[in-house]
N, C-alpha and C. Protein backbone atom coordinates (compact mmCIF):
# COMPACT_ATOMS: atom_id res chain seq x y z
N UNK A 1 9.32 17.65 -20.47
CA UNK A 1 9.45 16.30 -19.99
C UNK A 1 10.61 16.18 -19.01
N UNK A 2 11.77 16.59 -19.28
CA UNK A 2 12.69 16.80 -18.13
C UNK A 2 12.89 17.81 -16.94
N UNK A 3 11.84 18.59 -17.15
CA UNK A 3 11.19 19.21 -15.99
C UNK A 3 10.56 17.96 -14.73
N UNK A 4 9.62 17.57 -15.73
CA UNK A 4 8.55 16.50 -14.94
C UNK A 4 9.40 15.00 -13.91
N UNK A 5 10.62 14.60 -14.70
CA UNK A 5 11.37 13.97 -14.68
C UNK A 5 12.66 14.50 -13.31
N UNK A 6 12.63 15.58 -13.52
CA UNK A 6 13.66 16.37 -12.33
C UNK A 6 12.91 16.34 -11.32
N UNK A 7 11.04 17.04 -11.38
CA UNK A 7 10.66 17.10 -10.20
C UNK A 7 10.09 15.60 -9.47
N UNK A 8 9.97 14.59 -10.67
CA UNK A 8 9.72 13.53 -9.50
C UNK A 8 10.69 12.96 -9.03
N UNK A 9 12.04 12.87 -9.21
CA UNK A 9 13.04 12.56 -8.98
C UNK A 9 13.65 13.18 -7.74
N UNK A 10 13.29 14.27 -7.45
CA UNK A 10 13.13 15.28 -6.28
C UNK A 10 12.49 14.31 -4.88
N UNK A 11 11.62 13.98 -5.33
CA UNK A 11 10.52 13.34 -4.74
C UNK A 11 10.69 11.94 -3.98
N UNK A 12 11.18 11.06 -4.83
CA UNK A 12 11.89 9.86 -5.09
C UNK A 12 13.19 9.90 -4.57
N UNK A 13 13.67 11.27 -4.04
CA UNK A 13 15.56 11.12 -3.70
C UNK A 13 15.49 10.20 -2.73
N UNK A 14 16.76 9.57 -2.07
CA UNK A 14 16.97 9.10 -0.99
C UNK A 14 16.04 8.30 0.26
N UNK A 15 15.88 7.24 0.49
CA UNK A 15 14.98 6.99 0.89
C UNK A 15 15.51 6.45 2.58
N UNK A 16 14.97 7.10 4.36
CA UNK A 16 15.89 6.25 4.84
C UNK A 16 15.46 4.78 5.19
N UNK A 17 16.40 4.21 6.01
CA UNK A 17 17.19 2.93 6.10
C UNK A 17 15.21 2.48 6.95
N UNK A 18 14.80 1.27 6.62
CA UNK A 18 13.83 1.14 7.50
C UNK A 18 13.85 0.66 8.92
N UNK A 19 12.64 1.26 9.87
CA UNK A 19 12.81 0.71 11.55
C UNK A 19 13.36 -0.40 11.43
N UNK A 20 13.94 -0.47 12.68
CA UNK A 20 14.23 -1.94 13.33
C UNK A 20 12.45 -2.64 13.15
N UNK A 21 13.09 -3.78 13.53
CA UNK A 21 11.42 -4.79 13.24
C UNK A 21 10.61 -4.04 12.25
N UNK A 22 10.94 -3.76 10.76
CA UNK A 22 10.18 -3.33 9.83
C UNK A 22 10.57 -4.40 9.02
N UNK A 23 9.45 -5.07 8.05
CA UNK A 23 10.18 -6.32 7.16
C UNK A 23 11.28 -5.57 6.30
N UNK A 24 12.12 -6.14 5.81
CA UNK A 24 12.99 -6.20 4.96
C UNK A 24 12.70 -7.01 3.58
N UNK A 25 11.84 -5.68 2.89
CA UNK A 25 11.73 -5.63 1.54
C UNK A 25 12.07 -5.15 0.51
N UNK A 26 11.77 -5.79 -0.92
CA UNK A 26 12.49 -4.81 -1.86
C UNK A 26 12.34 -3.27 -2.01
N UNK A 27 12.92 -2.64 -2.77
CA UNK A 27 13.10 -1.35 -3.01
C UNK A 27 13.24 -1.17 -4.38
N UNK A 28 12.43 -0.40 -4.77
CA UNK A 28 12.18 -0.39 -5.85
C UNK A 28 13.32 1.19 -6.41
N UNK A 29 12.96 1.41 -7.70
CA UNK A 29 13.55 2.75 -7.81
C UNK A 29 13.09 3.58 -9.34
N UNK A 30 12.94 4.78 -9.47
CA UNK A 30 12.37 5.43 -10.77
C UNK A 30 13.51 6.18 -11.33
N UNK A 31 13.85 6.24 -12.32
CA UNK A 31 14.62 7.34 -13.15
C UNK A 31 15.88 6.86 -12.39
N UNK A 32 16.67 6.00 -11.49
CA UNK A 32 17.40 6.10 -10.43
C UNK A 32 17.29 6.51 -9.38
N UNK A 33 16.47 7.23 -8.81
CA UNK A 33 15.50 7.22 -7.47
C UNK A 33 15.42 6.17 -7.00
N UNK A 34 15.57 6.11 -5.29
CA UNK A 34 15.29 4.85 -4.89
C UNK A 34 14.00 5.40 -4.37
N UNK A 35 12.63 4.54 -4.20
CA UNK A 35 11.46 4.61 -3.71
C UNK A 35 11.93 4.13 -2.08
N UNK A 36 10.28 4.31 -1.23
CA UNK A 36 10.51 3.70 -0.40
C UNK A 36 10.51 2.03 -0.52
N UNK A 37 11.12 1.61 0.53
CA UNK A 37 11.04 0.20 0.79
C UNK A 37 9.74 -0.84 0.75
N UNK A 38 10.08 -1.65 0.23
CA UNK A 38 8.31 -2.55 -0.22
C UNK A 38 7.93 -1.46 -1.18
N UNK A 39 8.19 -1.52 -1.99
CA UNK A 39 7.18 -0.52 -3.09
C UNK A 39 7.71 -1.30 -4.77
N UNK A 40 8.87 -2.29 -4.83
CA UNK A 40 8.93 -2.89 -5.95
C UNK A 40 7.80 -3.49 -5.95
N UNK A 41 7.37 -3.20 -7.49
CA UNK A 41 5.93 -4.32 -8.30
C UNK A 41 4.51 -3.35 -7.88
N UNK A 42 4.99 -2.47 -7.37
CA UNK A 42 3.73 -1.53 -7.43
C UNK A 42 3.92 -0.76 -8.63
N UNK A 43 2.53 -0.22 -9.05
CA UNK A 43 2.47 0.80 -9.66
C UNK A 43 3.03 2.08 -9.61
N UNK A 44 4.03 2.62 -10.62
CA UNK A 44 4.73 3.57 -10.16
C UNK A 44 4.06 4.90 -9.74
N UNK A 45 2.38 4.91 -9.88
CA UNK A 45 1.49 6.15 -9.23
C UNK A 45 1.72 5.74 -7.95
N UNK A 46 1.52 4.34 -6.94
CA UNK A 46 1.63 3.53 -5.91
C UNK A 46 2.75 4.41 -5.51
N UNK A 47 3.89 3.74 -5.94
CA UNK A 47 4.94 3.58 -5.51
C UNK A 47 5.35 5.05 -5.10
N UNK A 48 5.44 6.18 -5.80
CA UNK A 48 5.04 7.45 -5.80
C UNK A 48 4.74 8.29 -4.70
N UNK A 49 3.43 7.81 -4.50
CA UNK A 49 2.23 8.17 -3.48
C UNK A 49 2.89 7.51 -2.28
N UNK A 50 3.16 6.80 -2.30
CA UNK A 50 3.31 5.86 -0.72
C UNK A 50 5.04 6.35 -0.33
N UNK A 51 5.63 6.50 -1.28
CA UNK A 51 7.31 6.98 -0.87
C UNK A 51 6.92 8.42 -0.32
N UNK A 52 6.60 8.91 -1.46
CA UNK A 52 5.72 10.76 -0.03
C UNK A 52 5.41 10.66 0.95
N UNK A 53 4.53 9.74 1.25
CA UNK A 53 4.07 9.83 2.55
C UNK A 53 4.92 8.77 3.79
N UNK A 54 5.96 8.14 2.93
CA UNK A 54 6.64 7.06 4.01
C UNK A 54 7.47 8.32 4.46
N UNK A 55 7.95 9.20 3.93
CA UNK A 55 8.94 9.81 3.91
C UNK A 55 8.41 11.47 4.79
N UNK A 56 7.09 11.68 4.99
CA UNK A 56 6.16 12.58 5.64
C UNK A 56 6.20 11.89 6.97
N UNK A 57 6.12 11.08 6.97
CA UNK A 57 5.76 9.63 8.30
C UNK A 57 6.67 10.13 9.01
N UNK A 58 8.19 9.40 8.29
CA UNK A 58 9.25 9.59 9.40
C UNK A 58 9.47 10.85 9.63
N UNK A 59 9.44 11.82 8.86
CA UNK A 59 9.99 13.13 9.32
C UNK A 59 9.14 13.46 10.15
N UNK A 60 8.12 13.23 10.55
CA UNK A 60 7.33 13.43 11.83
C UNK A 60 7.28 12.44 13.47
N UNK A 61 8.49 11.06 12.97
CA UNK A 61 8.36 10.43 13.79
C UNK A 61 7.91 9.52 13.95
N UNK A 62 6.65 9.30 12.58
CA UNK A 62 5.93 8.08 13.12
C UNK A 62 6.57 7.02 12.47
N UNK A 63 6.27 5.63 12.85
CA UNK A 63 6.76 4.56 12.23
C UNK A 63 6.13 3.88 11.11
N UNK A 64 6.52 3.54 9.95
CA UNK A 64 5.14 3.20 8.89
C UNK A 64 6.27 2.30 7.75
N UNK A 65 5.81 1.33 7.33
CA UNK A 65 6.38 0.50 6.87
C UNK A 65 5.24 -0.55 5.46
N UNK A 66 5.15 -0.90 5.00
CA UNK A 66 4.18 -1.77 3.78
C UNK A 66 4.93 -3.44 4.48
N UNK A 67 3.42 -3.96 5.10
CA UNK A 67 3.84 -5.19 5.37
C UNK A 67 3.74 -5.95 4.03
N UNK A 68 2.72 -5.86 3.35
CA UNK A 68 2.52 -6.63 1.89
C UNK A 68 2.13 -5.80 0.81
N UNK A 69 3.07 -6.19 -0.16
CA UNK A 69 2.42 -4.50 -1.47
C UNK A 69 2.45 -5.80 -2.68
N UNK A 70 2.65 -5.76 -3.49
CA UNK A 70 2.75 -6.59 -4.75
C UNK A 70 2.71 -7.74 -4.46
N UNK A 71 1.89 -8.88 -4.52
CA UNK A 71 1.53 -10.29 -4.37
C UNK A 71 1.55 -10.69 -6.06
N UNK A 72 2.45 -11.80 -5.94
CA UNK A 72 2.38 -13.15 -7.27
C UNK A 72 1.08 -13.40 -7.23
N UNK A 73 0.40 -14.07 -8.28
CA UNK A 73 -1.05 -14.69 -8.41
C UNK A 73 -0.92 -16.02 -7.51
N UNK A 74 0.57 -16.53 -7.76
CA UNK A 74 0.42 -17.80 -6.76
C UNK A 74 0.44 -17.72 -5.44
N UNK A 75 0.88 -16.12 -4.86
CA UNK A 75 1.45 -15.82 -3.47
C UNK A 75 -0.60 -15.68 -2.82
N UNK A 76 -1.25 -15.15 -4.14
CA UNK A 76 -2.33 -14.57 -3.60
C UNK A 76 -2.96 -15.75 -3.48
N UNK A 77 -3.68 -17.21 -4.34
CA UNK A 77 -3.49 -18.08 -4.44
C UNK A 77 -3.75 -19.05 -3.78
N UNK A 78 -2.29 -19.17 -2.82
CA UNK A 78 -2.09 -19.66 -1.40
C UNK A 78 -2.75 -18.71 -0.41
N UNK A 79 -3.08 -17.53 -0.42
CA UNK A 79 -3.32 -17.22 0.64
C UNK A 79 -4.93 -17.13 0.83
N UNK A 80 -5.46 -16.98 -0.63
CA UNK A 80 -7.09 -17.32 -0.73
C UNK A 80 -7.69 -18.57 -0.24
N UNK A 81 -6.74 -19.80 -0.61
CA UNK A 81 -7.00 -21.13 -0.26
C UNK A 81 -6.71 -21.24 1.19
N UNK A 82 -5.80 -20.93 1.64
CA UNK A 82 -5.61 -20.54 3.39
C UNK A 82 -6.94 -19.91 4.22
N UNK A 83 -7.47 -18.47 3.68
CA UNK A 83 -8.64 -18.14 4.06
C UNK A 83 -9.86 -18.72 3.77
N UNK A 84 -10.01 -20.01 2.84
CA UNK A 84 -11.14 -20.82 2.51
C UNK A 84 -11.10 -21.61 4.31
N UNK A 85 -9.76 -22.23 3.71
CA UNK A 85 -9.61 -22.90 4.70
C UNK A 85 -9.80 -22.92 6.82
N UNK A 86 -9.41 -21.38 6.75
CA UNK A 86 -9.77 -21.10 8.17
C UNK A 86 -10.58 -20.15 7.99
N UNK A 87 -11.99 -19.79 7.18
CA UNK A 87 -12.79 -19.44 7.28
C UNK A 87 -14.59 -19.95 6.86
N UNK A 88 -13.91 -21.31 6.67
CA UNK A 88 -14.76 -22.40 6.52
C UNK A 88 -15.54 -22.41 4.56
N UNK A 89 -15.43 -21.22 4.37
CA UNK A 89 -15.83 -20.68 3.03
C UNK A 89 -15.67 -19.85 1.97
N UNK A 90 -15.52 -20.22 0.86
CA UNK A 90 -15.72 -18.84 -0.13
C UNK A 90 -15.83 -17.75 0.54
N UNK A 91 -17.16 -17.50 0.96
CA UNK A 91 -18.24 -16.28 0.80
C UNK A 91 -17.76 -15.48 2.13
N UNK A 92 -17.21 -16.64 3.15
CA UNK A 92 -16.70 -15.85 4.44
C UNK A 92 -15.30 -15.43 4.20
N UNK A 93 -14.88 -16.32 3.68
CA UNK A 93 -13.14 -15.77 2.85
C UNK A 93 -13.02 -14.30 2.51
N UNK A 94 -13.91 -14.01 1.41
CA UNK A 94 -14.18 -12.68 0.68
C UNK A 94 -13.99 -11.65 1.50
N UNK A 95 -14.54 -11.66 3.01
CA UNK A 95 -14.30 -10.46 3.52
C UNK A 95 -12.99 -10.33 4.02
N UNK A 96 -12.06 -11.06 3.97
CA UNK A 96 -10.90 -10.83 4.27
C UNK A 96 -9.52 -10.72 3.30
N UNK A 97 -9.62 -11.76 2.02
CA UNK A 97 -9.19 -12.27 1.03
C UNK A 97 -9.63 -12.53 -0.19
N UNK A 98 -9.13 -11.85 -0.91
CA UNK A 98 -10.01 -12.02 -2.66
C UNK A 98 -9.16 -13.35 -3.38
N UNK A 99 -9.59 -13.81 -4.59
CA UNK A 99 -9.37 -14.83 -5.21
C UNK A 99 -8.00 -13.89 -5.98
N UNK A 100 -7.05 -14.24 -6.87
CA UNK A 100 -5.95 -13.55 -7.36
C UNK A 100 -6.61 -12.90 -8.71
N UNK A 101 -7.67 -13.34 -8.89
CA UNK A 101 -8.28 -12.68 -10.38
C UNK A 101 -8.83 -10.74 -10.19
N UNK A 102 -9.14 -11.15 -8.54
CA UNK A 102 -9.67 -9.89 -8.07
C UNK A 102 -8.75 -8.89 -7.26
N UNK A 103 -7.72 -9.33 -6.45
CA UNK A 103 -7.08 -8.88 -5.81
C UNK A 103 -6.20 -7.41 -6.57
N UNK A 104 -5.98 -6.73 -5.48
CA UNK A 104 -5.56 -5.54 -5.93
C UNK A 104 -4.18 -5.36 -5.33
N UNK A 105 -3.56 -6.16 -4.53
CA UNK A 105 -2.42 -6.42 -4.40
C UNK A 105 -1.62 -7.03 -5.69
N UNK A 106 -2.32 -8.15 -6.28
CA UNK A 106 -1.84 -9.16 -7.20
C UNK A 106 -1.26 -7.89 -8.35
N UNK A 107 -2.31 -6.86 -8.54
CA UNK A 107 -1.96 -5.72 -9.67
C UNK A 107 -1.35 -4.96 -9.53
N UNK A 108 -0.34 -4.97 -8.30
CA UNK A 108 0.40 -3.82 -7.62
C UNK A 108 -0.27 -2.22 -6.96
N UNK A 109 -1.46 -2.30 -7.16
CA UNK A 109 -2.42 -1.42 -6.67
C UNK A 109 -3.06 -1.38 -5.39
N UNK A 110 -2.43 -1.89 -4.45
CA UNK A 110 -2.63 -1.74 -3.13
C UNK A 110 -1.72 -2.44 -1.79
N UNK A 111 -1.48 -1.73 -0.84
CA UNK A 111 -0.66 -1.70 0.38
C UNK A 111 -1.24 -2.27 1.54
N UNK A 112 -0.42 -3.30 2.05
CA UNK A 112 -1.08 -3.18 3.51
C UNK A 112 0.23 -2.60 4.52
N UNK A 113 -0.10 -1.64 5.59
CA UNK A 113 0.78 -0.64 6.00
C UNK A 113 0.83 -1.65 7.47
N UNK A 114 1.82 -1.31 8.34
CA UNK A 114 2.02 -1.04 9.90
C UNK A 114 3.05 -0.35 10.08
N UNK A 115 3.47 0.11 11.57
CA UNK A 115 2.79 -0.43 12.57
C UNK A 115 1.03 -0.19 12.64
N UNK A 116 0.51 -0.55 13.35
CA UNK A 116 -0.99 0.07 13.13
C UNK A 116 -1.16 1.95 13.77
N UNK A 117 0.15 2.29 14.58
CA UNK A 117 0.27 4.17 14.33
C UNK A 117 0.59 4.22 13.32
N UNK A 118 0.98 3.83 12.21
CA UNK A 118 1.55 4.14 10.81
C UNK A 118 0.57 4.22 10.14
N UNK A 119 -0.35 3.21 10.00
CA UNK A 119 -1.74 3.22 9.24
C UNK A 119 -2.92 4.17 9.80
N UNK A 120 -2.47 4.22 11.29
CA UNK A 120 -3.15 5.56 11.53
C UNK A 120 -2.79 6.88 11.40
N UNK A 121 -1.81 6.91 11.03
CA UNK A 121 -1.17 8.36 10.69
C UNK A 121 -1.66 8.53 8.50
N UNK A 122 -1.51 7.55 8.62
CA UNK A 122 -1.76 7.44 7.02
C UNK A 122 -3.45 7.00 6.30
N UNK A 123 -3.95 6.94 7.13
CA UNK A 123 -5.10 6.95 7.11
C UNK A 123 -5.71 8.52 7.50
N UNK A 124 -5.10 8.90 8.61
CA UNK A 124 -5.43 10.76 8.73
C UNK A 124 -4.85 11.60 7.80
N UNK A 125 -3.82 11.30 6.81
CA UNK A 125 -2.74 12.23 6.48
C UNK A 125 -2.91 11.62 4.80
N UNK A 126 -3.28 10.05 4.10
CA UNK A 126 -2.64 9.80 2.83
C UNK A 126 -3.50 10.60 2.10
N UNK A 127 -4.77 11.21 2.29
CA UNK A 127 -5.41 12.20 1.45
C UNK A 127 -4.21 13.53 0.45
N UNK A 128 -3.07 13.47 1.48
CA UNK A 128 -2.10 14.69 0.69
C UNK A 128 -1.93 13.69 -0.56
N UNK A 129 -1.92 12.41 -0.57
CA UNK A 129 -0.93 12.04 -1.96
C UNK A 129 -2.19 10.89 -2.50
N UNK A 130 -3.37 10.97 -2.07
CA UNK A 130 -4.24 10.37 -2.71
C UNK A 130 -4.41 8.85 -2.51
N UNK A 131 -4.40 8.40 -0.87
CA UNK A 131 -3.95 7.40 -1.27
C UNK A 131 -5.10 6.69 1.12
N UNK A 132 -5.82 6.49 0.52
CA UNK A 132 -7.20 5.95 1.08
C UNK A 132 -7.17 4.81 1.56
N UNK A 133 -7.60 4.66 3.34
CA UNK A 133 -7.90 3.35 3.73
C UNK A 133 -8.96 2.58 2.54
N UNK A 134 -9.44 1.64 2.12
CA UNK A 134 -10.14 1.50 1.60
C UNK A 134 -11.71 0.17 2.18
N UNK A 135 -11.35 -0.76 2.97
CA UNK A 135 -12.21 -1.59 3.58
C UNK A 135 -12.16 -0.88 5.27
N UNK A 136 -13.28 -0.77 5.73
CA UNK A 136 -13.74 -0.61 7.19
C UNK A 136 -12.39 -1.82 8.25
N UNK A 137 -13.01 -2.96 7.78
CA UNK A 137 -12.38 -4.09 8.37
C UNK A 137 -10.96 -4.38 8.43
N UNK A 138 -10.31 -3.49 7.61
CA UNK A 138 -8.96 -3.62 7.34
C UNK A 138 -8.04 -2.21 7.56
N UNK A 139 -7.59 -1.86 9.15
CA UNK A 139 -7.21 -1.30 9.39
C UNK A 139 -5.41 -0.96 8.41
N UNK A 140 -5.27 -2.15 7.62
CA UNK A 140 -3.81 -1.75 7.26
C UNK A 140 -3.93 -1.55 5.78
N UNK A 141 -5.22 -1.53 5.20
CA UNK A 141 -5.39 -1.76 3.42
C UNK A 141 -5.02 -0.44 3.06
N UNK A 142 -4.61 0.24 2.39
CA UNK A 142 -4.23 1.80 1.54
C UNK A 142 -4.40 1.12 0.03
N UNK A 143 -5.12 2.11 -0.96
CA UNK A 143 -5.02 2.34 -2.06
C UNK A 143 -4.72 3.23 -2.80
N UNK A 144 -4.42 3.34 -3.75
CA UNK A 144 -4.02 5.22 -4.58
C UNK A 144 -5.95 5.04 -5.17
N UNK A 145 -6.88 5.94 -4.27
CA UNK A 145 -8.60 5.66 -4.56
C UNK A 145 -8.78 7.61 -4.86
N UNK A 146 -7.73 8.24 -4.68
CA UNK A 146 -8.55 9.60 -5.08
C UNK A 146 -7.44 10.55 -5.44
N UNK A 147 -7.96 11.49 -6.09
CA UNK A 147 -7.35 12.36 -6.03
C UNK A 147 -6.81 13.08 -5.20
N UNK A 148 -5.11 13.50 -5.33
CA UNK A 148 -4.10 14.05 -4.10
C UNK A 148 -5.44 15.91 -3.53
N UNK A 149 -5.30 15.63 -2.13
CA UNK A 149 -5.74 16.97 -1.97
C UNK A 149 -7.14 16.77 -1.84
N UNK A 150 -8.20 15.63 -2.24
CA UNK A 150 -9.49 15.67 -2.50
C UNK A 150 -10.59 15.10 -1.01
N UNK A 151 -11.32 13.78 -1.37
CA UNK A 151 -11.87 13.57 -0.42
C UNK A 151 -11.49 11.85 -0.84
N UNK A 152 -11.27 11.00 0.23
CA UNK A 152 -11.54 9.79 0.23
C UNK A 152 -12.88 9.41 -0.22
N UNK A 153 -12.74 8.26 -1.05
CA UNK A 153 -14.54 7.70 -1.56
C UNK A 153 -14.58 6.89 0.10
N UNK A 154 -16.46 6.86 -0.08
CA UNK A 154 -16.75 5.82 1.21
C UNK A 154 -16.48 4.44 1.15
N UNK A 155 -15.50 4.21 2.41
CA UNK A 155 -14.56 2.65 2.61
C UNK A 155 -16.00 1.47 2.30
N UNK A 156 -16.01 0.38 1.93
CA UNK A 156 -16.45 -0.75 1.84
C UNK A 156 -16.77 -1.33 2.92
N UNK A 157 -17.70 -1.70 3.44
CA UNK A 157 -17.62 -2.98 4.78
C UNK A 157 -16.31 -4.00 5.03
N UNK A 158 -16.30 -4.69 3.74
CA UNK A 158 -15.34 -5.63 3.70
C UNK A 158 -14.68 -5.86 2.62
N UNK A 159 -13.75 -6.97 1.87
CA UNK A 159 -13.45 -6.76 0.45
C UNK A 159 -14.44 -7.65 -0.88
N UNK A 160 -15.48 -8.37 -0.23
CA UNK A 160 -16.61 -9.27 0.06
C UNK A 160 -17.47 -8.30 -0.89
N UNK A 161 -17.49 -6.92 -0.72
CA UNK A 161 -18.32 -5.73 -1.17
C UNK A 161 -17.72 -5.26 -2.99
N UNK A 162 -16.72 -5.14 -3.06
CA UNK A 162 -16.07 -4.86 -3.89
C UNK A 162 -16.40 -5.46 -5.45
């Protein structure tokens, strides 16, 4: 157990400072590890998966940041009733915005990434840590959907599908 504990902690060391114009979010942390940034209220498999690869990102240069990771039921809520609202409907809502009962943000189980090179670098690359565009339509959605090393499952049309 303190094997397992040393090596994710390895993993989890040091996290750096985020881009300029990157939001300024929480930071979560494991064992005393700080995760990457935006990763409090995720799942610590999430949180995990996405600090590897924030941390793969920069050491290559690219820029990659979690615009929204963990949503309140009320944060999600407001923003379902927002997409009723400028999408005239429920049913047209869905493809963009789930209700908070469904949402996978609300459960800490999913990321939305930028810049949009970030989501494209992590969309070519999150297969190392298991971690999958998941809707067609949503160039910034990431989930932890497979196994590290494996194959992405086939993305959804929309979240409407789900």
């Amino acid at each position: 157990m303190l094997a397992a504990a040393a090596s994710l902690a390895a993993v989890v060391a040091v996290s750096p400072a985020p881009a300029a114009g990157a939001p300024q979010t929480a930071r979560a942390n494991l064992f005393g590890a700080s995760l990457a940034p935006g990763t409090a209220g995720l799942t610590p498999q999430l949180a995990i998966a996405y600090t590897a690869a924030y941390r793969s990102a920069r050491s290559a240069g690219i820029p990659m940041y979690i615009n929204s990771g963990k949503r309140s039921r009320a944060e999600q809520a407001a923003l379902w009733r927002q997409g009723i609202a400028e999408y005239g409907s429920a049913a047209a809502a869905r493809r963009w915005v789930l209700p908070p009962d469904e949402s996978t943000h609300v459960s800490g189980q999913a990321v939305d990434i930028g810049p949009q090179a970030g989501a494209g670098w992590l969309q070519a690359n999150g297969i190392r840590w298991g971690l999958c565009r998941t809707f067609d339509n949503e160039w910034w959605h990431f989930e932890l959907a497979a196994v590290p090393g494996t194959k992405c499952p086939p993305r959804l049309p929309d979240a409407s599908r789900r």
